[in-house]
C-alpha atoms as a PDB file:
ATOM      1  CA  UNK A   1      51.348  77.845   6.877  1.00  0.00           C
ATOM      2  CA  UNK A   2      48.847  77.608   4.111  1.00  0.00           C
ATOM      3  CA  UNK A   3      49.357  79.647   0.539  1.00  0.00           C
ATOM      4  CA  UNK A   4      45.997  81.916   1.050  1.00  0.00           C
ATOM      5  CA  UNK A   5      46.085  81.514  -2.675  1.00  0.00           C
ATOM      6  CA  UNK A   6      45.436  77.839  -2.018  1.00  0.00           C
ATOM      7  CA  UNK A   7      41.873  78.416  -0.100  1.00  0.00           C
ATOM      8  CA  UNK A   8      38.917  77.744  -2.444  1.00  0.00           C
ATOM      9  CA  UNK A   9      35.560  76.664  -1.308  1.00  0.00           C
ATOM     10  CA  UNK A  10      32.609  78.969   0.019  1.00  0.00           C
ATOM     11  CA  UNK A  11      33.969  78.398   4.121  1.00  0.00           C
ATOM     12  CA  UNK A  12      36.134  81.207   4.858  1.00  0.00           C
ATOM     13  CA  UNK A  13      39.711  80.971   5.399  1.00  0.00           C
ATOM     14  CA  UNK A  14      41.654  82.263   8.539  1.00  0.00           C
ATOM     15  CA  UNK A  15      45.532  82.987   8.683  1.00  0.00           C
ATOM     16  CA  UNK A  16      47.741  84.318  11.344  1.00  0.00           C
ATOM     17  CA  UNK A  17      50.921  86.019  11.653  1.00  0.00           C
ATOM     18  CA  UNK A  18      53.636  87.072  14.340  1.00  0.00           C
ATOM     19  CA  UNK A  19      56.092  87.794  11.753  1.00  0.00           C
ATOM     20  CA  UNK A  20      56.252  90.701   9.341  1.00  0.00           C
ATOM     21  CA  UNK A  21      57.346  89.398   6.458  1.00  0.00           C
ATOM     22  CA  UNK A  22      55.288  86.321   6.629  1.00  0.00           C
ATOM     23  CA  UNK A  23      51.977  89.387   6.678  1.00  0.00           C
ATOM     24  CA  UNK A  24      53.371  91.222   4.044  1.00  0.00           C
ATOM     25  CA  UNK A  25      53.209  87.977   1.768  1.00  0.00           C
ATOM     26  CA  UNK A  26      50.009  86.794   2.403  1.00  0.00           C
ATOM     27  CA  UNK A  27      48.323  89.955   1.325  1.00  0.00           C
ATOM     28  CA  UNK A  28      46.865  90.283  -2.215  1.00  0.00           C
ATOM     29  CA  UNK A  29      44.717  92.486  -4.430  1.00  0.00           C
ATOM     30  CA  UNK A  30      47.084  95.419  -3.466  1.00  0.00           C
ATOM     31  CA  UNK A  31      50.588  96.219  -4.315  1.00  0.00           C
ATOM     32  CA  UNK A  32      51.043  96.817  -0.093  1.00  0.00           C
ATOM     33  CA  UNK A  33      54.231  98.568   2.410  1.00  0.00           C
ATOM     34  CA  UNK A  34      53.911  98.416   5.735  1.00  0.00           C
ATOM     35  CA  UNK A  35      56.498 100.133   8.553  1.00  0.00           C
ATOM     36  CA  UNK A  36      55.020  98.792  11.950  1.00  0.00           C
ATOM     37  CA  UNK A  37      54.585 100.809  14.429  1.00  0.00           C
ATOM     38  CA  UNK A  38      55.446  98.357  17.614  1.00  0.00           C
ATOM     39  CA  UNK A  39      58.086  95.941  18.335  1.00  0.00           C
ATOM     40  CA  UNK A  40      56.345  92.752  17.634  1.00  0.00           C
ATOM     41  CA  UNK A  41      52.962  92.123  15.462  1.00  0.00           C
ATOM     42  CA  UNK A  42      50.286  89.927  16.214  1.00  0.00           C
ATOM     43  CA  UNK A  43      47.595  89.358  13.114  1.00  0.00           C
ATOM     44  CA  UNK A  44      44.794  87.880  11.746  1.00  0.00           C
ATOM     45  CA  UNK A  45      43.391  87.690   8.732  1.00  0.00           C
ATOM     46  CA  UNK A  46      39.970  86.017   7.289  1.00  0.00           C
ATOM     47  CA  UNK A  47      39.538  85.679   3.840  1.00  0.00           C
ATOM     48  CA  UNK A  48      35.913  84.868   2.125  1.00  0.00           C
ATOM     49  CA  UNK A  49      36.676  84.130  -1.358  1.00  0.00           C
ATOM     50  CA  UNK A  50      33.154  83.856  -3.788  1.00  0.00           C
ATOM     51  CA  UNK A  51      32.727  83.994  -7.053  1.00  0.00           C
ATOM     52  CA  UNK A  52      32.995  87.682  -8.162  1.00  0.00           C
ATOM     53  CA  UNK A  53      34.366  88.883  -5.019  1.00  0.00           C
ATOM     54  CA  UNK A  54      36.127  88.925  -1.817  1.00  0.00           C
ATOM     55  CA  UNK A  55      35.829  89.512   1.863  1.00  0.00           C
ATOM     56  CA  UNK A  56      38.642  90.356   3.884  1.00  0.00           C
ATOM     57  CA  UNK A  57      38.492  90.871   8.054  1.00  0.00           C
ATOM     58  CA  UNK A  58      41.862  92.255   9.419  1.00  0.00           C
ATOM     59  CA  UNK A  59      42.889  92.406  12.895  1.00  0.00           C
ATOM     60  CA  UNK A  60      45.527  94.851  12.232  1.00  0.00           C
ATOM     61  CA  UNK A  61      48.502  96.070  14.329  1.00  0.00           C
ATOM     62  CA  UNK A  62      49.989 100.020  14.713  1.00  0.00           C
ATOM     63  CA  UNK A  63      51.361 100.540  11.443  1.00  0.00           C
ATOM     64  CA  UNK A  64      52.105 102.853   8.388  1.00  0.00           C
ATOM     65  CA  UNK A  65      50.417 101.561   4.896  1.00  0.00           C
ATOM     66  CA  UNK A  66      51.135 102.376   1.426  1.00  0.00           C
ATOM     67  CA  UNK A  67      48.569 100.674  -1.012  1.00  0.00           C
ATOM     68  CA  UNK A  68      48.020 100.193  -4.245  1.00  0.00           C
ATOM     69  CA  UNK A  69      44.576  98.088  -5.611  1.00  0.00           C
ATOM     70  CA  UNK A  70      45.627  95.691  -8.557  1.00  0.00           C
ATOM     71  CA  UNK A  71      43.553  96.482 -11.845  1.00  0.00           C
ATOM     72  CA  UNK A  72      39.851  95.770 -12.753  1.00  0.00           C
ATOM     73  CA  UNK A  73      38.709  95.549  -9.199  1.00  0.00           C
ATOM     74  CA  UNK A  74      36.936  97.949  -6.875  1.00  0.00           C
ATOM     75  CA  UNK A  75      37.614  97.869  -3.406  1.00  0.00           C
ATOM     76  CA  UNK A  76      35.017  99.201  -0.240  1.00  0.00           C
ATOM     77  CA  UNK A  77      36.560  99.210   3.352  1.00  0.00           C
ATOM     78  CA  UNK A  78      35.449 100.246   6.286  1.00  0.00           C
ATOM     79  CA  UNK A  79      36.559  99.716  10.307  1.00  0.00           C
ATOM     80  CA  UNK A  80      34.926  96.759  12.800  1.00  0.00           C
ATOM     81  CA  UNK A  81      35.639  98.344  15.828  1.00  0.00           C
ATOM     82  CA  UNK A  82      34.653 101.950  17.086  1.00  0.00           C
ATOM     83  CA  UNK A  83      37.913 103.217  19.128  1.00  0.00           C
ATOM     84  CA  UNK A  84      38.708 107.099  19.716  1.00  0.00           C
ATOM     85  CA  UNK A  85      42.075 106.829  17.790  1.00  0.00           C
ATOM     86  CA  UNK A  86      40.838 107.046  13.994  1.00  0.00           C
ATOM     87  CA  UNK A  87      42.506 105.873  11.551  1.00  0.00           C
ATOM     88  CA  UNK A  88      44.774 108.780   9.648  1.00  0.00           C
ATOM     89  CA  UNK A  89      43.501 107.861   5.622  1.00  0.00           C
ATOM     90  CA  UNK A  90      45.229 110.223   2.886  1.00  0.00           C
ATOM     91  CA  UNK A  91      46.236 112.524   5.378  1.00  0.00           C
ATOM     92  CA  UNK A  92      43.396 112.954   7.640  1.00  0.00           C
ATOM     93  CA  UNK A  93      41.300 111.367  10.697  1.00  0.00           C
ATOM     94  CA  UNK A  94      38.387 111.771  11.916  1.00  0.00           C
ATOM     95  CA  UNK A  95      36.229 109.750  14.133  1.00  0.00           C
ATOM     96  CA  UNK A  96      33.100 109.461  11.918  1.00  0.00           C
ATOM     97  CA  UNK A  97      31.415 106.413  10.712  1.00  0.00           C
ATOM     98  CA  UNK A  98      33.130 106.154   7.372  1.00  0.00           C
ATOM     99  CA  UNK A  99      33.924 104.463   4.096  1.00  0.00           C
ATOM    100  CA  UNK A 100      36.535 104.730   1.535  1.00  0.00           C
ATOM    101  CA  UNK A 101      36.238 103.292  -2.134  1.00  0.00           C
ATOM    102  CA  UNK A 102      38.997 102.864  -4.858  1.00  0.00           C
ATOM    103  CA  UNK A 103      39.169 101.557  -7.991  1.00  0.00           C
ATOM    104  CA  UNK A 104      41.545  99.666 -10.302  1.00  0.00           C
ATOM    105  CA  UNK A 105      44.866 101.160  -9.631  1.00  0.00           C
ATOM    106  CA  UNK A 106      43.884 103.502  -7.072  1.00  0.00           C
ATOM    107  CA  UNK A 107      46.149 103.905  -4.403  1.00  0.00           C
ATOM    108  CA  UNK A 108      46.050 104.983  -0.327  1.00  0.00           C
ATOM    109  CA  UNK A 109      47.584 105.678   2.341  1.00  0.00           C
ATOM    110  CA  UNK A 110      46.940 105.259   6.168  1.00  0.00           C
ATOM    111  CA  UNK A 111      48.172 105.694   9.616  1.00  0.00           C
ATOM    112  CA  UNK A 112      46.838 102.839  12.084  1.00  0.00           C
ATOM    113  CA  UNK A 113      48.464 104.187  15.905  1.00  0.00           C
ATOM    114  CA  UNK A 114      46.649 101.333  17.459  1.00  0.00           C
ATOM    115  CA  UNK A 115      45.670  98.068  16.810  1.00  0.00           C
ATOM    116  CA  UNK A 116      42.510  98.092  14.599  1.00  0.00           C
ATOM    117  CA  UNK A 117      39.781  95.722  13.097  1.00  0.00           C
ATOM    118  CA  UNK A 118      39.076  96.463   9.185  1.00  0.00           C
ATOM    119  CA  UNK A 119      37.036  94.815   6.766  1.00  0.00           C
ATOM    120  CA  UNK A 120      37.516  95.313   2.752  1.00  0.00           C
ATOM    121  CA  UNK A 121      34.887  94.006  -0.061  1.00  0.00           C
ATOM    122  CA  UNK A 122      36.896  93.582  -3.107  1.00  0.00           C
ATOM    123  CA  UNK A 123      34.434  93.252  -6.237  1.00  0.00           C
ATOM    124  CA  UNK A 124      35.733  91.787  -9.233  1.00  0.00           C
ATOM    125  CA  UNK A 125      35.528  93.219 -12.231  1.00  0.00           C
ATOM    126  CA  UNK A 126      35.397  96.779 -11.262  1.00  0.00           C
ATOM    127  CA  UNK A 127      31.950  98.159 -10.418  1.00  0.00           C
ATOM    128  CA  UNK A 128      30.470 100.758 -12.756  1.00  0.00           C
ATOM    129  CA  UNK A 129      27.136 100.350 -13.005  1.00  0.00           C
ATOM    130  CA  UNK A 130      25.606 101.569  -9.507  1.00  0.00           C
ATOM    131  CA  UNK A 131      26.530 104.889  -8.920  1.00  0.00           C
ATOM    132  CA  UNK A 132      29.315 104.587  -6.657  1.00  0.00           C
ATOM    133  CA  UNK A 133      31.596 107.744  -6.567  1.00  0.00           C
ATOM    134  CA  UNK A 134      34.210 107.216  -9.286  1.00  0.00           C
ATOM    135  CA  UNK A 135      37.977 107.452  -8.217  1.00  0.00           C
ATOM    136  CA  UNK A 136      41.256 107.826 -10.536  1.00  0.00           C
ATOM    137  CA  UNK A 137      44.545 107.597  -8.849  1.00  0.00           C
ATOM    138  CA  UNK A 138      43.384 107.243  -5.180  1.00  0.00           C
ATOM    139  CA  UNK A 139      41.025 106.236  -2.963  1.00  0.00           C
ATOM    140  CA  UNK A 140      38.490 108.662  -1.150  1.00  0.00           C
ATOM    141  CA  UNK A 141      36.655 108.611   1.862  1.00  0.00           C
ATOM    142  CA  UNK A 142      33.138 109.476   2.440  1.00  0.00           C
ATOM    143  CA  UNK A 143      31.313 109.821   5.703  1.00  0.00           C
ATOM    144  CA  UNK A 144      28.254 108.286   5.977  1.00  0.00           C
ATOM    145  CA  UNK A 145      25.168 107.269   8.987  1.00  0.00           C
ATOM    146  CA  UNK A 146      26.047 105.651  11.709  1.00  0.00           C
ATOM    147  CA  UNK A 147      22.929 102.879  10.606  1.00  0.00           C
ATOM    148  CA  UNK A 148      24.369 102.487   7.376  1.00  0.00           C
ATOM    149  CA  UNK A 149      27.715 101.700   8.707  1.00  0.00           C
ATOM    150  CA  UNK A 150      26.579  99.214  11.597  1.00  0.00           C
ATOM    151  CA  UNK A 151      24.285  97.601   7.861  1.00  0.00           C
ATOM    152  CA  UNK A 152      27.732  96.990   6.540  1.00  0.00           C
ATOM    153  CA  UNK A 153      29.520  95.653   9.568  1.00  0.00           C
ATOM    154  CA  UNK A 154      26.509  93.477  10.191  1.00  0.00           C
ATOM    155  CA  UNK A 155      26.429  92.129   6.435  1.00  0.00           C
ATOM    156  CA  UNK A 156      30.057  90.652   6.900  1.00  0.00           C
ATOM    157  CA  UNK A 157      29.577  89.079  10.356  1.00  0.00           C
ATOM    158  CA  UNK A 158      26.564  87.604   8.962  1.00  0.00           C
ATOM    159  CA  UNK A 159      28.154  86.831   5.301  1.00  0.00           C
ATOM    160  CA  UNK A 160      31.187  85.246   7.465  1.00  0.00           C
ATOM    161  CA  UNK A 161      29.123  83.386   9.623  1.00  0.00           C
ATOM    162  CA  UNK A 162      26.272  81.586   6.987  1.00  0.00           C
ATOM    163  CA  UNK A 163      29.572  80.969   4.735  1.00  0.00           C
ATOM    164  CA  UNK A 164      30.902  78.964   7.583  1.00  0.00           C
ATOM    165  CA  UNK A 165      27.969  76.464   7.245  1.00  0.00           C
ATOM    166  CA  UNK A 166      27.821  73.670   5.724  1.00  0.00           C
ATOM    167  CA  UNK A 167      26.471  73.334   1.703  1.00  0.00           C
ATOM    168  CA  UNK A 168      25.619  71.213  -0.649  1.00  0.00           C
ATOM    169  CA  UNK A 169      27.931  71.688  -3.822  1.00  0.00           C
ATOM    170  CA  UNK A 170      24.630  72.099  -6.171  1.00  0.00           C
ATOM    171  CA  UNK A 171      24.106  75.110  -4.098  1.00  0.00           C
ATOM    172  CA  UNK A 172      26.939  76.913  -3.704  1.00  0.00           C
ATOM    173  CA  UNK A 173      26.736  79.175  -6.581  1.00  0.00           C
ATOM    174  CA  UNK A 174      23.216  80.442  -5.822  1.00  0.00           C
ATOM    175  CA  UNK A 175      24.224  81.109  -2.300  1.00  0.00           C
ATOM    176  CA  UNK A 176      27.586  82.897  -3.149  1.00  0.00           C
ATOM    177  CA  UNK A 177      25.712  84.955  -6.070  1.00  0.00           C
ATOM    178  CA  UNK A 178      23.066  85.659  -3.553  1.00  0.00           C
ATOM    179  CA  UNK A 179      25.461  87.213  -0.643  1.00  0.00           C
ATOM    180  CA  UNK A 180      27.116  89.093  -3.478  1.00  0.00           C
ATOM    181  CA  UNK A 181      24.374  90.508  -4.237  1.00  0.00           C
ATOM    182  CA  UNK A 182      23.583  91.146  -0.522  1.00  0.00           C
ATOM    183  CA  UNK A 183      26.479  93.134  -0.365  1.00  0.00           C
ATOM    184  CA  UNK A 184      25.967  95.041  -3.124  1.00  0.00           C
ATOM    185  CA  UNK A 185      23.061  96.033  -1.263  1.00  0.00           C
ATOM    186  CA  UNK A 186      24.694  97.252   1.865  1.00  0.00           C
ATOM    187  CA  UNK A 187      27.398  99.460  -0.350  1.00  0.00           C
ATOM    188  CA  UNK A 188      24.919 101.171  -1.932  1.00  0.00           C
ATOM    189  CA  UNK A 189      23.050 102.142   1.272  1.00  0.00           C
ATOM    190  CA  UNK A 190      26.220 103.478   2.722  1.00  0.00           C
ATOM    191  CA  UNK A 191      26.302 105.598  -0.264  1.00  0.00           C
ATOM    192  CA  UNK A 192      23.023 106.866  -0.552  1.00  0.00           C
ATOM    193  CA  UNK A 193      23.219 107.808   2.334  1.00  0.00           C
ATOM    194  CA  UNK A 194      26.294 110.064   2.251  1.00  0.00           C
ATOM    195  CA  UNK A 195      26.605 112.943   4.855  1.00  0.00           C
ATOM    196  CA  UNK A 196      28.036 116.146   2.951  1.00  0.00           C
ATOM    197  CA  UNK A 197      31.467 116.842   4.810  1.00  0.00           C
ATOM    198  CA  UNK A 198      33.678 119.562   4.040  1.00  0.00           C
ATOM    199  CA  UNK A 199      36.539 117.365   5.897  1.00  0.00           C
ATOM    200  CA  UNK A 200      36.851 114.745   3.712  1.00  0.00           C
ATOM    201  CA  UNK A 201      37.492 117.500   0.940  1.00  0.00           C
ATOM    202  CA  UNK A 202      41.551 117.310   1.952  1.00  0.00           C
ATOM    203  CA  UNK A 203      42.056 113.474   2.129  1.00  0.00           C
ATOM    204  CA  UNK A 204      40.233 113.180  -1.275  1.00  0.00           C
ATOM    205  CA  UNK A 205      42.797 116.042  -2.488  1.00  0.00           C
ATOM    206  CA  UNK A 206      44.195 113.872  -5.546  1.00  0.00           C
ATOM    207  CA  UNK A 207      46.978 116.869  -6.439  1.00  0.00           C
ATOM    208  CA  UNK A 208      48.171 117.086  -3.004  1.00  0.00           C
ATOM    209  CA  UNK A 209      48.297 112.659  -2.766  1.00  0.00           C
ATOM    210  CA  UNK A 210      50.033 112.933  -5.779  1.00  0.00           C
ATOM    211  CA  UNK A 211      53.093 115.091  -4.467  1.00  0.00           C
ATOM    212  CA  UNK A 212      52.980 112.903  -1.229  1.00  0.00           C
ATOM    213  CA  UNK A 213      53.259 109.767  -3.908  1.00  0.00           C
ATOM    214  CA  UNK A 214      56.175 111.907  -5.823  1.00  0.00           C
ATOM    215  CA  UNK A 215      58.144 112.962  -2.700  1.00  0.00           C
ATOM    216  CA  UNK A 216      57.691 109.005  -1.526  1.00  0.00           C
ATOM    217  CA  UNK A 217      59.023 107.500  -4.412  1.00  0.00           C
ATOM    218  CA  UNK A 218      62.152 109.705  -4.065  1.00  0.00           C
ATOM    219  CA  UNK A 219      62.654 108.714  -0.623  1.00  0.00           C
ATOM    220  CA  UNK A 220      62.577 105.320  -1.601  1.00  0.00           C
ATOM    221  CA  UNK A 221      65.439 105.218  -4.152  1.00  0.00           C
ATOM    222  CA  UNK A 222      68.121 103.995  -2.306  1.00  0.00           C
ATOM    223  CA  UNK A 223      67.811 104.656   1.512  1.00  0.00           C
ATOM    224  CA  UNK A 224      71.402 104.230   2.451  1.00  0.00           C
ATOM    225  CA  UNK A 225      72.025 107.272   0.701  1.00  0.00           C
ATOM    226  CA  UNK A 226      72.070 110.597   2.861  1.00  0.00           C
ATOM    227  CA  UNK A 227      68.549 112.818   2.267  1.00  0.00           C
ATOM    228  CA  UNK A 228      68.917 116.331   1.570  1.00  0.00           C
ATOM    229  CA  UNK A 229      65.889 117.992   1.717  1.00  0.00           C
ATOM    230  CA  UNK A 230      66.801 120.820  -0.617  1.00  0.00           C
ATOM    231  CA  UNK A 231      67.823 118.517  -3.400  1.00  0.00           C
ATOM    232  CA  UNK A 232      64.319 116.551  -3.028  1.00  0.00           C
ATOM    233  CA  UNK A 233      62.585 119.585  -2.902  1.00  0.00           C
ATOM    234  CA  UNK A 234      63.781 121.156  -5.673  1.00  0.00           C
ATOM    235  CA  UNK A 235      63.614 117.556  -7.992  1.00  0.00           C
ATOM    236  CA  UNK A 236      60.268 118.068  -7.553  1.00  0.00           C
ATOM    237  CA  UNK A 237      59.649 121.874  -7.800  1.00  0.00           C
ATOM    238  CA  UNK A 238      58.220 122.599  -4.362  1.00  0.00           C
ATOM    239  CA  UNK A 239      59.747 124.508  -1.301  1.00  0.00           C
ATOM    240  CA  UNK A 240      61.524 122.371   1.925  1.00  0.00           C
ATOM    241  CA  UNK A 241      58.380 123.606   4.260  1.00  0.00           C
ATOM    242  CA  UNK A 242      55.858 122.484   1.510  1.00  0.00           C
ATOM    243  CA  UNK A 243      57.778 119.142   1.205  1.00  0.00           C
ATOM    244  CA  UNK A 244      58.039 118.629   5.132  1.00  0.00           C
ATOM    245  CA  UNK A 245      54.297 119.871   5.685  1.00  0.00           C
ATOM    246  CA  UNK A 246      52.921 117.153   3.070  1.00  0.00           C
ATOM    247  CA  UNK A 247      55.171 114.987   4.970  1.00  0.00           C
ATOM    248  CA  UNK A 248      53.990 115.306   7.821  1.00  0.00           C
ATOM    249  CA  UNK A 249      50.075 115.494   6.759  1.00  0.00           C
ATOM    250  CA  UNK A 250      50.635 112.120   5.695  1.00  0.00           C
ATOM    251  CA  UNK A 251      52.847 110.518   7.661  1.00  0.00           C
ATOM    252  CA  UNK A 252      52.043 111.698  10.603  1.00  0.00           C
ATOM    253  CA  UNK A 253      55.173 112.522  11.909  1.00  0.00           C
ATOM    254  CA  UNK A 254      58.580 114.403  10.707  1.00  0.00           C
ATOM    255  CA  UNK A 255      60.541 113.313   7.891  1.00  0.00           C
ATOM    256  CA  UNK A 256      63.244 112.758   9.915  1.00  0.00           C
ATOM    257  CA  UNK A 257      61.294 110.434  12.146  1.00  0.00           C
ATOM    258  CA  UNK A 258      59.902 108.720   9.581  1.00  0.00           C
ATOM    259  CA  UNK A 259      63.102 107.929   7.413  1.00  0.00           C
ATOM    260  CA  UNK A 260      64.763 106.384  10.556  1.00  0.00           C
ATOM    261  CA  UNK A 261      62.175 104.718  11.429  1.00  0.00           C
ATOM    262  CA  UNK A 262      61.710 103.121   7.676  1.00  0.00           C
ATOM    263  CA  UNK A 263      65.307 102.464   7.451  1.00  0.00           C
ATOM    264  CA  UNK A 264      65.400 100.288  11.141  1.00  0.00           C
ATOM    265  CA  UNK A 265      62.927  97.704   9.979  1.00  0.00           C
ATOM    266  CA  UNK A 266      64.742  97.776   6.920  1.00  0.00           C
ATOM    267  CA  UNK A 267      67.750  96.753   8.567  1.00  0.00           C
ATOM    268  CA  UNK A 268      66.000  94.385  10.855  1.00  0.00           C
ATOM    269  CA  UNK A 269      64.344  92.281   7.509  1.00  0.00           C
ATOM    270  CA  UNK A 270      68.642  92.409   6.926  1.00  0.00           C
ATOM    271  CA  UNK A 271      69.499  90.921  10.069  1.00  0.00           C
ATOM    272  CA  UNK A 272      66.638  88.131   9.949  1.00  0.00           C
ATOM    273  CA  UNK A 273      67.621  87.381   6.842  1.00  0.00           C
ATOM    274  CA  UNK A 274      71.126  86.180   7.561  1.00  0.00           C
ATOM    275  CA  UNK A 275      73.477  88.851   6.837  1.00  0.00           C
ATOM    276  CA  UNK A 276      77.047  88.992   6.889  1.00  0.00           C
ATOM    277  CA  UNK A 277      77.698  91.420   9.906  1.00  0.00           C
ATOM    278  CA  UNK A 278      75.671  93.801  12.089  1.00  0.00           C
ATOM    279  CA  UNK A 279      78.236  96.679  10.697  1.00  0.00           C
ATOM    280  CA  UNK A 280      77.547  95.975   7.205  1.00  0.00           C
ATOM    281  CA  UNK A 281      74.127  96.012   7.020  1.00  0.00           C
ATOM    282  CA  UNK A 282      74.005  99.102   9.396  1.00  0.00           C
ATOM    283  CA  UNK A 283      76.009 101.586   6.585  1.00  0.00           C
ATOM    284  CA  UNK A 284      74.263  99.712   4.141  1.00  0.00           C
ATOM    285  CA  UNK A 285      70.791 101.483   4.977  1.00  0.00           C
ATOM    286  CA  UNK A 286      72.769 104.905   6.162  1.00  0.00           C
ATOM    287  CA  UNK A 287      73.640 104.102   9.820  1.00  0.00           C
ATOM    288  CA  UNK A 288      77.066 105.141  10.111  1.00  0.00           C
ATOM    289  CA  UNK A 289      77.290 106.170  13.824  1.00  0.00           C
ATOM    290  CA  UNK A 290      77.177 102.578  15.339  1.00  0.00           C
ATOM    291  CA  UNK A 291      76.467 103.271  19.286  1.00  0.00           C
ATOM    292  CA  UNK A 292      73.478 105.173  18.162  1.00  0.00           C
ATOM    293  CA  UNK A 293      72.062 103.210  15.806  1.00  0.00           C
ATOM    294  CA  UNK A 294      72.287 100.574  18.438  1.00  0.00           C
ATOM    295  CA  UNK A 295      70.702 102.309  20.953  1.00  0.00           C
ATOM    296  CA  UNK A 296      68.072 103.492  18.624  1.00  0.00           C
ATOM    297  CA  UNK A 297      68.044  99.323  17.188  1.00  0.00           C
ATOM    298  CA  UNK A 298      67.343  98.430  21.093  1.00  0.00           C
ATOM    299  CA  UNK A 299      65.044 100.789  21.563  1.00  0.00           C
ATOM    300  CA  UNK A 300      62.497 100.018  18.708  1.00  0.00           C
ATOM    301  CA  UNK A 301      62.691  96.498  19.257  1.00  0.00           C
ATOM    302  CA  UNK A 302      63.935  95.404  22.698  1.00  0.00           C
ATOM    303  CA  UNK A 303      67.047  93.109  21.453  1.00  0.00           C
ATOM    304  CA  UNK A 304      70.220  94.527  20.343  1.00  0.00           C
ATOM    305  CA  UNK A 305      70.947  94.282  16.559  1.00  0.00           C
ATOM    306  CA  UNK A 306      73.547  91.213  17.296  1.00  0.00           C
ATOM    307  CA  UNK A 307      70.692  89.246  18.995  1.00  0.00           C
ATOM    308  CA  UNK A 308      68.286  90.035  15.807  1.00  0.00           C
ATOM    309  CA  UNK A 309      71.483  88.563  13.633  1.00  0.00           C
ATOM    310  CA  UNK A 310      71.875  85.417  15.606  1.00  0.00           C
ATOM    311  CA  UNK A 311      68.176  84.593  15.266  1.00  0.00           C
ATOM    312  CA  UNK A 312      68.021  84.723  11.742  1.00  0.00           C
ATOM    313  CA  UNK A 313      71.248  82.474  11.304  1.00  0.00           C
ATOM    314  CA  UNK A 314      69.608  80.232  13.459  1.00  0.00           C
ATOM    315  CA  UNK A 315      66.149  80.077  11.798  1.00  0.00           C
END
């Protein structure tokens, strides 16, 4: 596979992926976790790369997704499909034509149950100078019309589609300047055109996405150590229900769920990586009841742990 660092030129670049890791690499712009949500992924990504900024067009799979933007950059994204299962973003969903805007630094997170098409507009250096709503640590959401969504979805069909053309060298900064400026365009109509909602008033909660951050960098210490919720808790001065509840606002399930989850494709990366034993690799990320961590292994992902093993020797 191509480095999607390697991809110049105006034509857009597409890239895809039935392995996890292989995904996980090829994104950039954000510091980016993912826990899947189904046994085996199937991706695509196209990448529109001009002068000043980026296009991305993700066919996604059911996953969790920690984020972080890199600096001097400002990031819009917004959905390509209209499905009834919205997208959970900083702890909420709501099926709304939306878009969500972060700057340098900024970080999200999101809950995709089914497979999903997104698009991001990464503009580089940050934006400052339109009126765009300002963000600090994390992203935020803001509904807008229905027209000036479909504008938006539109502009990058149309952006992808013209880029695909052919053009003469001479000309290929005036038409990459002039699509820039394009979308520039279609961002601010989105937010002019803002529709006050008091729902997006908890996923732009920066306090409360800062204790979800907190609690998740704890978590993600050292895994293969046991989790006592008390002893999180009171590292970070807040109760066991407030710790579970912001939990599960943001993760969409229990902690329990989620840690076991995390830790099985942990263990999986392990095993595809060539490890030394199935048993070894299993205590090393907390499993220390074998049968069920087997069962649980086989259940997730339809091959038993020693099958997973034997792949990744063989690879």
């Amino acid at each position: 596979m191509n480095n999607i660092d390697d991809a110049p030129g105006l034509a857009p670049k597409v890239f895809r992926f039935a392995d996890v890791d292989e995904f996980r690499n090829a994104i950039r712009g954000l510091n980016f976790e993912f826990t899947p949500l189904v046994r085996r992924i199937s991706a695509e990504q196209t990448i529109l790369s001009l002068p000043g900024c980026d296009i991305n067009f993700t066919r996604a799979f059911p996953r969790v997704v920690d984020a972080q933007l890199v600096e001097n950059c400002t990031a819009i994204g917004f959905t390509m499909d209209d499905l009834n299962v919205p997208i959970r973003f900083n702890g909420s969903q709501r099926a709304r034509p939306v878009v969500v805007i972060g700057s340098g630094g900024a970080a999200y997170t999101t809950i995709e149950e089914v497979q999903r098409q997104i698009a991001s507009v990464v503009f580089r250096p940050e934006v400052t100078d339109r009126g765009w709503p300002h963000t600090i640590s994390s992203f935020k959401i803001f509904e807008t019309t229905a027209a000036s969504l479909n504008r938006l979805r539109s502009m990058v069909r149309e952006v992808m589609a013209a880029a695909s053309e052919p053009v003469d060298a001479a000309e290929m900064p005036l038409k990459a300047a002039a699509i820039k400026e394009s979308l520039l365009g279609a961002v601010d109509d989105a937010f002019e055109n803002v529709v006050p909602a008091r729902w997006t008033l908890r996923p732009n909660d920066e306090r409360n996405f800062r204790i979800f951050q907190d609690v998740r960098a704890l978590l993600s210490d050292d895994l293969s150590q046991p989790i006592y919720s008390e002893e999180i808790a009171r590292k970070l001065g807040l109760s066991v229900r407030t710790m579970h509840d912001v939990i599960r606002r943001y993760r969409g399930m229990s902690l329990h769920r989620y840690l076991r989850l995390r830790r099985l494709w942990l263990v999986r990366r392990r095993l595809l990586a060539g490890a030394d034993s199935v048993k070894a690799v299993a205590l090393a990320f907390g499993f220390w009841h074998l049968s069920d961590f087997s069962r649980s292994y086989r259940d997730q992902f339809g091959e038993t742990p020693s099958q997973t093993l034997e792949r990744g020797r063989g690879r």
